[in-house]
N, C-alpha and C. Protein backbone atom coordinates (compact mmCIF):
# COMPACT_ATOMS: atom_id res chain seq x y z
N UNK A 1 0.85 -1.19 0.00
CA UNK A 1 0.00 0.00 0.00
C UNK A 1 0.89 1.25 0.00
N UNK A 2 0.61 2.43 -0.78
CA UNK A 2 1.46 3.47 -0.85
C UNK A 2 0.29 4.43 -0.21
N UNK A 3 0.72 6.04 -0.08
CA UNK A 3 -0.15 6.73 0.66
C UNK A 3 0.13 8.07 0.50
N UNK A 4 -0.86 9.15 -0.18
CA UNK A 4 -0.65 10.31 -0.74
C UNK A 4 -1.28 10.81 -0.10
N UNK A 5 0.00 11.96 0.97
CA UNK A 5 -0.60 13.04 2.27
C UNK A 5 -1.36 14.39 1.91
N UNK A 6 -2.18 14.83 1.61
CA UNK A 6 -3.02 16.13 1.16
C UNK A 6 -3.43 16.95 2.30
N UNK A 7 -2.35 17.89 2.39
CA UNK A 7 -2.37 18.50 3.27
C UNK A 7 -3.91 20.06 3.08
N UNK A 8 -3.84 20.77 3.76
CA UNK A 8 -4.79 22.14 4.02
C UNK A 8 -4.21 23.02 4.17
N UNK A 9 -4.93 23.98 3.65
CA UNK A 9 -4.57 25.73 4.04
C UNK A 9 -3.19 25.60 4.33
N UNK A 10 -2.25 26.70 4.08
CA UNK A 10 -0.92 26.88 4.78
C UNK A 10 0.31 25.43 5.02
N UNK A 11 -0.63 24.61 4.16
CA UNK A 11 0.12 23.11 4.38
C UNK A 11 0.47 22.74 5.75
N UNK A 12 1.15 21.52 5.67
CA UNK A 12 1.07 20.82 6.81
C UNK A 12 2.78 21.43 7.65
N UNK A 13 2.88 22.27 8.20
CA UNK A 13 4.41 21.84 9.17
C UNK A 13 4.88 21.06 9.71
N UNK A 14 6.62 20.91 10.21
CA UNK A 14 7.55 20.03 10.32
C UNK A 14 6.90 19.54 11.92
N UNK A 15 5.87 19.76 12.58
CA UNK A 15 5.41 19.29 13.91
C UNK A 15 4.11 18.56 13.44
N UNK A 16 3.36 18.55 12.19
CA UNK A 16 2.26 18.24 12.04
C UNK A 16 2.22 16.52 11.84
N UNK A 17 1.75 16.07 12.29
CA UNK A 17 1.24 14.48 12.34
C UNK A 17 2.00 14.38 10.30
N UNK A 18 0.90 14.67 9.88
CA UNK A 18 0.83 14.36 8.60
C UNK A 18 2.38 14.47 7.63
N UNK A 19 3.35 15.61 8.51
CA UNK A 19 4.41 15.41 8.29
C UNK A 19 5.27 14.18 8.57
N UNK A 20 4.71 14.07 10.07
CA UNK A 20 5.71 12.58 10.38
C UNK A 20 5.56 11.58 9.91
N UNK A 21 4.11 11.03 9.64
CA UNK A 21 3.78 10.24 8.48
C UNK A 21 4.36 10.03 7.07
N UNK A 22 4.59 10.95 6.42
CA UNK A 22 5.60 11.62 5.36
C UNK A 22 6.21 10.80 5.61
N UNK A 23 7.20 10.71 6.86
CA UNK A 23 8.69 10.28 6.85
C UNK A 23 8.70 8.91 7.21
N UNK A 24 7.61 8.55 8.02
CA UNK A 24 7.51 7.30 8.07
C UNK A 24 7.06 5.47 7.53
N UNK A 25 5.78 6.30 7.04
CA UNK A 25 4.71 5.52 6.03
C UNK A 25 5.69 5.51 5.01
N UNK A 26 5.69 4.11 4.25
CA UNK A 26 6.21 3.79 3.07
C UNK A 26 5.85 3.94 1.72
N UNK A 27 6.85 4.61 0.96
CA UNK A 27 6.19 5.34 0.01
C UNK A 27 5.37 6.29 -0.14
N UNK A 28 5.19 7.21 1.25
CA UNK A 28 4.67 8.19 1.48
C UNK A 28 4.81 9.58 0.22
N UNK A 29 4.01 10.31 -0.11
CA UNK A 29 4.67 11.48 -0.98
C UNK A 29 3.19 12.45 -0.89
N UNK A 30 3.87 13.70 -0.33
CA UNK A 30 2.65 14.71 -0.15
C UNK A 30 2.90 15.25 -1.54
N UNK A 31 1.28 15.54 -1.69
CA UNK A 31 0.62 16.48 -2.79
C UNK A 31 1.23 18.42 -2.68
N UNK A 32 1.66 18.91 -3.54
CA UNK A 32 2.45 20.17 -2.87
C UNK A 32 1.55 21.00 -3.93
N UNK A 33 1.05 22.06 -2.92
CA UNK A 33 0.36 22.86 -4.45
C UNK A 33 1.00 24.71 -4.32
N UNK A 34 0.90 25.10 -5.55
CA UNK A 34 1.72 25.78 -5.76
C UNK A 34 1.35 27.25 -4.79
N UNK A 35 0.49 27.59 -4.43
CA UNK A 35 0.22 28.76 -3.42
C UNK A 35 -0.40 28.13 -2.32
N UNK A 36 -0.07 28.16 -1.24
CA UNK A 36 -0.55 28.00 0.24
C UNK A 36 -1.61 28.59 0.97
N UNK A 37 -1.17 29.65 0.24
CA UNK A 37 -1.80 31.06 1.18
C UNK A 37 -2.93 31.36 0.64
N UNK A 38 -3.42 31.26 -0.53
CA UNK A 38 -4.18 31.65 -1.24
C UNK A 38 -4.75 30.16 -2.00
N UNK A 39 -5.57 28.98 -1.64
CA UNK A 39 -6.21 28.32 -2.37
C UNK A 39 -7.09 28.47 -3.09
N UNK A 40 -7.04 27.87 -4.17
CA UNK A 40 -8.44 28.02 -5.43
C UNK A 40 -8.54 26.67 -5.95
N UNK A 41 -9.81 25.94 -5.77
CA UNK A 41 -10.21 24.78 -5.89
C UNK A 41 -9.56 24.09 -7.04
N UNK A 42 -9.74 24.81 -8.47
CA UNK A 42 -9.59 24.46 -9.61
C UNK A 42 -7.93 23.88 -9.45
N UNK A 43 -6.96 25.17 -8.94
CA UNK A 43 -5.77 25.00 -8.93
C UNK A 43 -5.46 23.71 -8.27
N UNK A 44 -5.75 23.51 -6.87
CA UNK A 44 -5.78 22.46 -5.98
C UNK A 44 -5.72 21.43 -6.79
N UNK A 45 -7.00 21.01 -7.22
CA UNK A 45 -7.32 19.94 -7.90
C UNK A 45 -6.72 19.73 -9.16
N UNK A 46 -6.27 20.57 -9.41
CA UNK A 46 -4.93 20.06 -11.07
C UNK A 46 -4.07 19.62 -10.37
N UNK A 47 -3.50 19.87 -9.49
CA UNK A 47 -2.60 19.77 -8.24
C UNK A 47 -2.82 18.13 -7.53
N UNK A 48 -3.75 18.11 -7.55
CA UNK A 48 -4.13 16.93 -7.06
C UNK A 48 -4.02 15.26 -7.79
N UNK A 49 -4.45 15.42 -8.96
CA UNK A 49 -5.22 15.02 -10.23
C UNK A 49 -3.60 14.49 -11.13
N UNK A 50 -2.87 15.71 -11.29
CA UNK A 50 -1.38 15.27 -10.89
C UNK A 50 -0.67 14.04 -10.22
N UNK A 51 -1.23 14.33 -8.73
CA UNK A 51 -0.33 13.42 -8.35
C UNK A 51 -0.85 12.51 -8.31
N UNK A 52 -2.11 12.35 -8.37
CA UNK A 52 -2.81 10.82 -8.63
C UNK A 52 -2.77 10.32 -10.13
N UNK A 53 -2.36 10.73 -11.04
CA UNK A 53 -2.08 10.38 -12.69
C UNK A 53 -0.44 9.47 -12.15
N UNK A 54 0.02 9.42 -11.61
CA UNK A 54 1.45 9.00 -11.15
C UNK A 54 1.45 7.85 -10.06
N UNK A 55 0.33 7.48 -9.33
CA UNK A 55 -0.01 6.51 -8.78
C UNK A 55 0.20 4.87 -9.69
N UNK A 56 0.99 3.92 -8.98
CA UNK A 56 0.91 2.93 -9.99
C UNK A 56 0.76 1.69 -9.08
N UNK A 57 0.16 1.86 -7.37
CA UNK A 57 -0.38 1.18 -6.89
C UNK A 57 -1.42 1.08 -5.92
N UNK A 58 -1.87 0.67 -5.61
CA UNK A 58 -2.88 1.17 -4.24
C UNK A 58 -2.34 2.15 -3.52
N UNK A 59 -3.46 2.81 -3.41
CA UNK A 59 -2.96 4.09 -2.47
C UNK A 59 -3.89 4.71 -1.85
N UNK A 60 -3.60 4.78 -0.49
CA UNK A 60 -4.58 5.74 0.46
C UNK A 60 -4.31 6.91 0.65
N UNK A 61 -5.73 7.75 0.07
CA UNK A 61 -5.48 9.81 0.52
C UNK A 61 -5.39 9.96 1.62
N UNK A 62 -4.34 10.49 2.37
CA UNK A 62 -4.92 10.87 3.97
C UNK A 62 -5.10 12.47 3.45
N UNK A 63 -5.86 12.98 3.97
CA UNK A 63 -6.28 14.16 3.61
C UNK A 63 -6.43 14.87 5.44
N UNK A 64 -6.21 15.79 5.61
CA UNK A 64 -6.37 16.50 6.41
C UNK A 64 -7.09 18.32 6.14
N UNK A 65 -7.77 18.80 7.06
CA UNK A 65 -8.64 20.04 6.82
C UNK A 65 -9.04 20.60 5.36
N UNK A 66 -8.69 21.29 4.91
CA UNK A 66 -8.62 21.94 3.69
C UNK A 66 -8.86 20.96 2.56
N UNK A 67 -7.60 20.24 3.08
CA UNK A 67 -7.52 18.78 2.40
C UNK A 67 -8.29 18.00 1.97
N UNK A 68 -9.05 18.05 2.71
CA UNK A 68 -10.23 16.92 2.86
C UNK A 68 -11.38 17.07 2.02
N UNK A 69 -11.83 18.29 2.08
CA UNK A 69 -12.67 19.32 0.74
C UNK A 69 -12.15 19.21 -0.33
N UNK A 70 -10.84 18.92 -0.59
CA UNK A 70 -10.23 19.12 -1.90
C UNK A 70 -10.49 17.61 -2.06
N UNK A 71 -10.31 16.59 -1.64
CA UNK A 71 -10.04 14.97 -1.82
C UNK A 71 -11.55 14.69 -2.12
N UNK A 72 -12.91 14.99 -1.31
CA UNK A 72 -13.97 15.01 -1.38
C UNK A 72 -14.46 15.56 -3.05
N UNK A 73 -14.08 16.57 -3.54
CA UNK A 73 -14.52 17.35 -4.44
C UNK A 73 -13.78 16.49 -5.97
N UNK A 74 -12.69 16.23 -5.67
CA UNK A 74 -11.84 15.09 -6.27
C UNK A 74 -12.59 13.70 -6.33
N UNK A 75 -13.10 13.24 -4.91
CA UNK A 75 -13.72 11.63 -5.54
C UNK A 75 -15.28 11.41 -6.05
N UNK A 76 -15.67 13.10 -5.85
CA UNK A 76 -17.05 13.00 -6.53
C UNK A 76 -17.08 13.40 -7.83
N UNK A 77 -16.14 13.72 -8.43
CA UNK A 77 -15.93 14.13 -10.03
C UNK A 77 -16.28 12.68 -10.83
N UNK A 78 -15.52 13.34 -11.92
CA UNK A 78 -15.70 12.38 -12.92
C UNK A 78 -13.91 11.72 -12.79
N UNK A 79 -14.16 10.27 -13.28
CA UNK A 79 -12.87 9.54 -13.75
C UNK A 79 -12.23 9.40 -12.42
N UNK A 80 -12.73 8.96 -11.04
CA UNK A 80 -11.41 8.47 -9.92
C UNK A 80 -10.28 7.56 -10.45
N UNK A 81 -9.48 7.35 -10.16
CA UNK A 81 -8.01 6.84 -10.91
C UNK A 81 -8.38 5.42 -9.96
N UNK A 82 -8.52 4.03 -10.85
CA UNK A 82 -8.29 2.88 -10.06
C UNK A 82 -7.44 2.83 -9.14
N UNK A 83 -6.45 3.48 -8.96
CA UNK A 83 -5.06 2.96 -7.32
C UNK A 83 -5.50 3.48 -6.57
N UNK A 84 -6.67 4.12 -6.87
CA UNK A 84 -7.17 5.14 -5.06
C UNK A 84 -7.87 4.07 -4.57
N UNK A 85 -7.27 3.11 -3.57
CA UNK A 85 -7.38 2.90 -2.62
C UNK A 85 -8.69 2.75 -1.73
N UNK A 86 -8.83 3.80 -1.11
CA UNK A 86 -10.00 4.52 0.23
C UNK A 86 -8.79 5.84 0.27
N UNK A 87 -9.65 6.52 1.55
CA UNK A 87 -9.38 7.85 1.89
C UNK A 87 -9.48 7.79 3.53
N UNK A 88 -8.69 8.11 4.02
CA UNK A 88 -8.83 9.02 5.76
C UNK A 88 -8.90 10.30 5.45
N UNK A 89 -10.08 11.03 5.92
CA UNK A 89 -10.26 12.29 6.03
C UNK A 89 -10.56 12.67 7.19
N UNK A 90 -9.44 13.40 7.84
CA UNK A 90 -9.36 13.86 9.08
C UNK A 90 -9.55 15.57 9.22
N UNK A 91 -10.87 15.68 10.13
CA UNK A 91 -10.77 17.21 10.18
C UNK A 91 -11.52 17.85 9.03
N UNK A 92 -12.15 17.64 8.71
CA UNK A 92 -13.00 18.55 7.36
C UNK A 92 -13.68 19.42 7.53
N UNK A 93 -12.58 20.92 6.95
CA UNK A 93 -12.95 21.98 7.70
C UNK A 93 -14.31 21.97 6.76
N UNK A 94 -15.14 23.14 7.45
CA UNK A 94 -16.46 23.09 7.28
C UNK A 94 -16.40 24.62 6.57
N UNK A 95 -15.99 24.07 4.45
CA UNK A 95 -15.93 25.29 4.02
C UNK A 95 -16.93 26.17 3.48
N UNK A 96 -18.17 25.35 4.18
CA UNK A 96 -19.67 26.32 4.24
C UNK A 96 -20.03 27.01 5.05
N UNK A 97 -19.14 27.36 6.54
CA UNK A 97 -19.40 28.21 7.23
C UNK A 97 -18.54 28.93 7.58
N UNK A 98 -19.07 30.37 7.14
CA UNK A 98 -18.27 31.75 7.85
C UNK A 98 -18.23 31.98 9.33
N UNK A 99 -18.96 31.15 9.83
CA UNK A 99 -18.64 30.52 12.01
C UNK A 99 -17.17 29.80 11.38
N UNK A 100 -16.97 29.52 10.55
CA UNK A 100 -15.84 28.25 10.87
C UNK A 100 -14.72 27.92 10.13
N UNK A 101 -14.88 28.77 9.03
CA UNK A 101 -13.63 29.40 8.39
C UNK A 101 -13.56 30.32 7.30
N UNK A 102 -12.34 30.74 6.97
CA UNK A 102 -12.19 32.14 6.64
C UNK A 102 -12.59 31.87 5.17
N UNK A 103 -13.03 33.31 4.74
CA UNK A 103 -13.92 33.84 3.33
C UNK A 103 -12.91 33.19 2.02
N UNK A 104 -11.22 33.01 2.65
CA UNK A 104 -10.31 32.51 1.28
C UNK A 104 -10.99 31.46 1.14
N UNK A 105 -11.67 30.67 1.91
CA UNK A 105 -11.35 29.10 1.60
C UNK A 105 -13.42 29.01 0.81
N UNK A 106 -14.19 29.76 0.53
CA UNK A 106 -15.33 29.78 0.15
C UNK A 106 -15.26 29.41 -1.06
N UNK A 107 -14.47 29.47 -1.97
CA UNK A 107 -14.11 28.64 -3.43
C UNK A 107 -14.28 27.51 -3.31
N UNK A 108 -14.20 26.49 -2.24
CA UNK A 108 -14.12 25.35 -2.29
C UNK A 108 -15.54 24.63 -1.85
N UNK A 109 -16.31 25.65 -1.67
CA UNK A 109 -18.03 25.67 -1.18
C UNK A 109 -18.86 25.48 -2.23
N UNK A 110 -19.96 24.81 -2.65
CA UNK A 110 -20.23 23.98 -1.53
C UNK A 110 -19.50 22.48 -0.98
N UNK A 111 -19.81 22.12 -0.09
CA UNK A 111 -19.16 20.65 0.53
C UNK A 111 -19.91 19.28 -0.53
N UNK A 112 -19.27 18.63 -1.40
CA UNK A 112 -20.16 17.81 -2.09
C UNK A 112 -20.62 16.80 -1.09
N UNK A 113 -21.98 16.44 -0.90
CA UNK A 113 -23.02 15.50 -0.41
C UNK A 113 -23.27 14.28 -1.19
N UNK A 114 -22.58 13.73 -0.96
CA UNK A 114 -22.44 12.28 -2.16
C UNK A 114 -21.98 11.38 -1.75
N UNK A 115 -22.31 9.69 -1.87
CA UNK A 115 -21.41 8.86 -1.46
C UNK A 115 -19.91 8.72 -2.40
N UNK A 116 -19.33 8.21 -1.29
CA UNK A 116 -17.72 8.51 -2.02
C UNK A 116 -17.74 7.12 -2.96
N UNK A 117 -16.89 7.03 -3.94
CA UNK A 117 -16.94 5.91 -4.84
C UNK A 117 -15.95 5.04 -4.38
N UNK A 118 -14.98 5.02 -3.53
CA UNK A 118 -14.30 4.30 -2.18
C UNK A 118 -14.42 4.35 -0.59
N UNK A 119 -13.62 3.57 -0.30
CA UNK A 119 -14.09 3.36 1.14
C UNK A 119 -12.95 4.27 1.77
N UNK A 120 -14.07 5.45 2.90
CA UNK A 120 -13.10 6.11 3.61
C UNK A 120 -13.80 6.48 4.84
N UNK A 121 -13.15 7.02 5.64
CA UNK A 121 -13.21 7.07 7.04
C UNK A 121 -13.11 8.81 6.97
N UNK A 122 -14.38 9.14 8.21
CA UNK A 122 -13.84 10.42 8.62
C UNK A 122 -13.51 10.54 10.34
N UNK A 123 -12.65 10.97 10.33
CA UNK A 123 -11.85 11.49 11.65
C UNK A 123 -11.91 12.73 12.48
N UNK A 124 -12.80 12.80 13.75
CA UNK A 124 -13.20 14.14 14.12
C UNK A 124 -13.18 14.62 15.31
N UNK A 125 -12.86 15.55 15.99
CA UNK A 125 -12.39 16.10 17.19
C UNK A 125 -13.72 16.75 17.69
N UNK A 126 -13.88 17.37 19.19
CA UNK A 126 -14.97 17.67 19.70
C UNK A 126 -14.57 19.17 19.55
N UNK A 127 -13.39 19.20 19.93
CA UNK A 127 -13.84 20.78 19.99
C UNK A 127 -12.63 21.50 18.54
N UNK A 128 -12.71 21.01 17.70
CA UNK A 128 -12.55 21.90 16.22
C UNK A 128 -13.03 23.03 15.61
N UNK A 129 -12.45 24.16 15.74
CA UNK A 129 -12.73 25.12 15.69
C UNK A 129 -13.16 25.54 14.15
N UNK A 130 -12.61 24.50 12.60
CA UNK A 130 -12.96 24.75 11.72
C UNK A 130 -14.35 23.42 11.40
N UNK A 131 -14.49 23.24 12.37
CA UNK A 131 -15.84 22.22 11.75
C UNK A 131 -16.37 21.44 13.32
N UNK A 132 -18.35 21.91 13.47
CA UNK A 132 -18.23 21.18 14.61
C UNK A 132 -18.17 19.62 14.20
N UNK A 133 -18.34 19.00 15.98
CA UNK A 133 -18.43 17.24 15.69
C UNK A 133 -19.96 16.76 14.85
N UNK A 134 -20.88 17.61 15.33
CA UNK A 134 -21.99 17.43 14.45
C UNK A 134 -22.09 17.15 13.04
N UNK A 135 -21.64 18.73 12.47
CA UNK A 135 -21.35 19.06 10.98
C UNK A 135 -20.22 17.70 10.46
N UNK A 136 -18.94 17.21 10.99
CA UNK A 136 -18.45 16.06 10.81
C UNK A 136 -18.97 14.74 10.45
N UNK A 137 -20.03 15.07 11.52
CA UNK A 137 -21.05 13.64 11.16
C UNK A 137 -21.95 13.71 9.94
N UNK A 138 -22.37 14.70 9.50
CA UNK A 138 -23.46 15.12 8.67
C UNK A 138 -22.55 14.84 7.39
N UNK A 139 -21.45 15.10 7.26
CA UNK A 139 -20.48 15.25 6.45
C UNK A 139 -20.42 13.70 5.92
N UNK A 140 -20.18 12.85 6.87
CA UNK A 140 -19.78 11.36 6.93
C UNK A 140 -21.42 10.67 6.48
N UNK A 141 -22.08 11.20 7.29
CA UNK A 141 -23.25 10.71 6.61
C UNK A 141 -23.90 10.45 5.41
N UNK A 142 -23.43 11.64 5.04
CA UNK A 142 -23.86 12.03 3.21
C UNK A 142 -22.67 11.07 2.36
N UNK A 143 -21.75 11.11 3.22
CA UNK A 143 -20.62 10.57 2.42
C UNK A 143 -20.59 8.82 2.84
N UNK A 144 -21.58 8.21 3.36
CA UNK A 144 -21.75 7.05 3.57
C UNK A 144 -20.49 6.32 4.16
N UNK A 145 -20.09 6.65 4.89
CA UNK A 145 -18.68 6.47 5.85
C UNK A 145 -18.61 6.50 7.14
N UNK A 146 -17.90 5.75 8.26
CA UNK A 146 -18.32 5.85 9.43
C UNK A 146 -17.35 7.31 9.91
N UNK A 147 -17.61 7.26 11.04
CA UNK A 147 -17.05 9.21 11.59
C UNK A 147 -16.62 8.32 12.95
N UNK A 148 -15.19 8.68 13.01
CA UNK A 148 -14.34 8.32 14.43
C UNK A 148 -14.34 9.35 15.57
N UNK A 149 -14.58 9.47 16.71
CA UNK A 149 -14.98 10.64 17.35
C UNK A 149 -13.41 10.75 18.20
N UNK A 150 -12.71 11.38 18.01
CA UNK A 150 -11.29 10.87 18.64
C UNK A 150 -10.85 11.70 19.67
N UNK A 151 -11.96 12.55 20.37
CA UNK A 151 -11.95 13.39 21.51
C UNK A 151 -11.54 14.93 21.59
N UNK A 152 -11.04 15.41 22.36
CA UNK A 152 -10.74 16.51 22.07
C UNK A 152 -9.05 17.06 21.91
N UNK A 153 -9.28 17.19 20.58
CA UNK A 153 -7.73 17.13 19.67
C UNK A 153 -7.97 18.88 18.87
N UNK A 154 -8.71 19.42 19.54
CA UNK A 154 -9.00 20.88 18.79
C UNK A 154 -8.88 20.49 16.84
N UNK A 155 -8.11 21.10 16.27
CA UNK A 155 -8.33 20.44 14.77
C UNK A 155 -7.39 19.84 14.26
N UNK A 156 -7.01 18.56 15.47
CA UNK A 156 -6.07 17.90 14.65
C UNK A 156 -4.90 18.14 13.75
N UNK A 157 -3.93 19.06 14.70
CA UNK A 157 -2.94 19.56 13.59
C UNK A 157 -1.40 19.67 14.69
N UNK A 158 -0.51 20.44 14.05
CA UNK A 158 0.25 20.95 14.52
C UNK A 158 0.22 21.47 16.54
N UNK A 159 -0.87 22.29 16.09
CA UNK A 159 -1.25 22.65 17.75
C UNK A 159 -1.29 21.86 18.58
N UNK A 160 -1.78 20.40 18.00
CA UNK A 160 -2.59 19.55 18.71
C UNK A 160 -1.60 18.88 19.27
N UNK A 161 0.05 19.38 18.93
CA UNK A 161 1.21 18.62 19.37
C UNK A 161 1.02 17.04 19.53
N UNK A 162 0.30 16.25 18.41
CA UNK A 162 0.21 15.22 18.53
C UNK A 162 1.49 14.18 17.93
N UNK A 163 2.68 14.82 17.79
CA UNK A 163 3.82 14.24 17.21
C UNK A 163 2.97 13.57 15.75
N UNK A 164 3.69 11.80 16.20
CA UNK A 164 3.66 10.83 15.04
C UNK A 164 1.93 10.38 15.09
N UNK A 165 1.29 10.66 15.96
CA UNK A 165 -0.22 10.81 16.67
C UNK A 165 -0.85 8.83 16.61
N UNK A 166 -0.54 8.47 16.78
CA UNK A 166 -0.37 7.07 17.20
C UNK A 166 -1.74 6.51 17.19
N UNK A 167 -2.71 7.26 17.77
CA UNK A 167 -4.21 6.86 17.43
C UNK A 167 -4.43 6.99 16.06
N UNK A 168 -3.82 8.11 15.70
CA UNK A 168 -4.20 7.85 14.03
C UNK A 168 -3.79 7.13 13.39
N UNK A 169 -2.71 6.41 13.75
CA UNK A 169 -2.00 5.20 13.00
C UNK A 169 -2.20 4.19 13.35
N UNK A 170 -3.59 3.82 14.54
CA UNK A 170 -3.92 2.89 14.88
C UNK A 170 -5.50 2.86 14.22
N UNK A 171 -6.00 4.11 13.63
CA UNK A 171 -7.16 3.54 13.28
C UNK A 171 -6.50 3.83 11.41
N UNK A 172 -5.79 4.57 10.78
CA UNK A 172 -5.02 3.99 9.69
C UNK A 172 -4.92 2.25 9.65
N UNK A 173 -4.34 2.20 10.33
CA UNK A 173 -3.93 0.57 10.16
C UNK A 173 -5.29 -0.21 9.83
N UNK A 174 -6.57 -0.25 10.75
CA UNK A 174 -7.50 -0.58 11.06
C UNK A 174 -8.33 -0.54 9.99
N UNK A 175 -7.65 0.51 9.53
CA UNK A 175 -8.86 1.05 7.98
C UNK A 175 -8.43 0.48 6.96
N UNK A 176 -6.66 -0.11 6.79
CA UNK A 176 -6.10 -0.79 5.23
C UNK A 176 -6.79 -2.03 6.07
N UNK A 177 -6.62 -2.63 6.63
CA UNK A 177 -7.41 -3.81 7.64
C UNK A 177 -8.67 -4.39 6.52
N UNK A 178 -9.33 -3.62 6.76
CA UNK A 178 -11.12 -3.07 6.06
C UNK A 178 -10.75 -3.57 4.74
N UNK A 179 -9.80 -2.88 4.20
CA UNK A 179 -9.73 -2.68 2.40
C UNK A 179 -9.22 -3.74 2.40
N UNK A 180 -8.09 -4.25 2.80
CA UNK A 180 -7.86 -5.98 2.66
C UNK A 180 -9.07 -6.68 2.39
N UNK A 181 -9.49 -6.42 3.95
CA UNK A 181 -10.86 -7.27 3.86
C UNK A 181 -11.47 -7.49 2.64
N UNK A 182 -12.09 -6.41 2.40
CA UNK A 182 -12.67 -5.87 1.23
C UNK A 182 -12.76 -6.49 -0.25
N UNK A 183 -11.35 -6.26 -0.41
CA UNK A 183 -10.44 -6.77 -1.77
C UNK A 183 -10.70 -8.29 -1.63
N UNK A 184 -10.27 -9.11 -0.58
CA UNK A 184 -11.04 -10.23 -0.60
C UNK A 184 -12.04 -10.89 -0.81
N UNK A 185 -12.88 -9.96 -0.47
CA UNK A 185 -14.65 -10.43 -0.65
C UNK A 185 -14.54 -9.87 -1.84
N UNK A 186 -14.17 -9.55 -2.45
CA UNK A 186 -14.65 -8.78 -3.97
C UNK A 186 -14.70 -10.13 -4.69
N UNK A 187 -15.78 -10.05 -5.92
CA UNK A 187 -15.70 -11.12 -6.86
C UNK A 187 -14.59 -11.20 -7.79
N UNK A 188 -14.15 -11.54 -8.14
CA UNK A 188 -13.02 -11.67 -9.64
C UNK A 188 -13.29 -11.11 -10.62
N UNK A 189 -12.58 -9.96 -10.83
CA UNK A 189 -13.02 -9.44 -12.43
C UNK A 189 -12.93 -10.37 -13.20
N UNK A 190 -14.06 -9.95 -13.95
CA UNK A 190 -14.54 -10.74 -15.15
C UNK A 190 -13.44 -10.10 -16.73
N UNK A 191 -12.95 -10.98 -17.64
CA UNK A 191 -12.10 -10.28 -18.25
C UNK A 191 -12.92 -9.96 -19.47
N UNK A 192 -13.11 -9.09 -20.16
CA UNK A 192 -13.73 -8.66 -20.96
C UNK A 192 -13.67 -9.12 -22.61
N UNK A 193 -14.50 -9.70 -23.45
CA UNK A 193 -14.48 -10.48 -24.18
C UNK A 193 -14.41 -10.01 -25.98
N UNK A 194 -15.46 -8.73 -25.77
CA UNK A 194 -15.53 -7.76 -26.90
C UNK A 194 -14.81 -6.83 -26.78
């Protein structure tokens, strides 16, 4: 399994979980998009779309805040790339509310309401200041996915001084677990004749 980190807003820093992951997870390689400071969906997602054209095996999005809107908006399009895997989406800031984040990130509004066309997990803190635990769930709901309630981790980032964050790499694990599973129960492609 390989694993493409999609970071949010201002990207991820050298304290952020998603960084240490980077260094650790095998075959790790974050998505880098060309302005930080200033996101625009379209850009993002060429950005994105990129690094998934370069995928040449299974691979899980971990997506974090910002991130997560962008990965979402990405697996409800058209054409998902067979190596995607599933998705962890941790933290999905809530870029439909001006309670909950700033007017840059309204390009990426609305939140698509759709089931995802893989299997992914959302990951959510109680007291997140860019998305409540509610709105998380509502999020997961629409998106036919279960929602991990992982306490109070404010928004899961840097702040959250969660280092290598170890719960998350315990319900990571838990989740390729699933997709094993998964891949197993699947029937055998049928090989195509015409």
């Amino acid at each position: 399994m390989r694993y493409l980190i999609i970071p949010g807003y201002h990207n991820s820093g050298q304290k952020h979980w998603q960084s240490f992951w980077e260094k650790s997870l095998p075959g790790a390689v974050r998505v880098m998009q060309k302005n930080w400071e200033a996101p625009t969906l379209q850009e993002w997602l060429s950005a994105l779309r990129a690094a998934i054209e370069h995928l040449q095996e299974p691979t899980v999005l971990i997506a974090h805040s910002l991130g997560v809107a962008l990965t979402v908006h990405y697996l409800t399009g058209p054409n998902v790339a067979r190596f995607v895997a599933g998705a962890l989406l941790v933290s999905p800031s809530d870029v439909d509310s001006s309670d909950h984040t700033p007017p840059e990130l309204r390009n990426f509004a609305p939140m698509p309401l759709k089931k995802l066309p893989v299997p992914a997990i959302v990951v959510a803190s109680e007291n997140d200041p860019y998305v409540s635990l509610e709105r998380a769930r509502f999020f997961a709901k629409h998106w036919e996915v279960p929602c991990v309630d992982v306490g109070k981790l404010g928004h899961i980032n840097a702040d959250s001084d969660l280092g290598e964050w170890p719960v998350g790499r315990d319900i990571l694990k838990q989740f390729e677990a699933s997709l094993a599973e998964e891949q197993e129960m699947a029937p055998p492609a049928v090989p195509e004749l015409f």
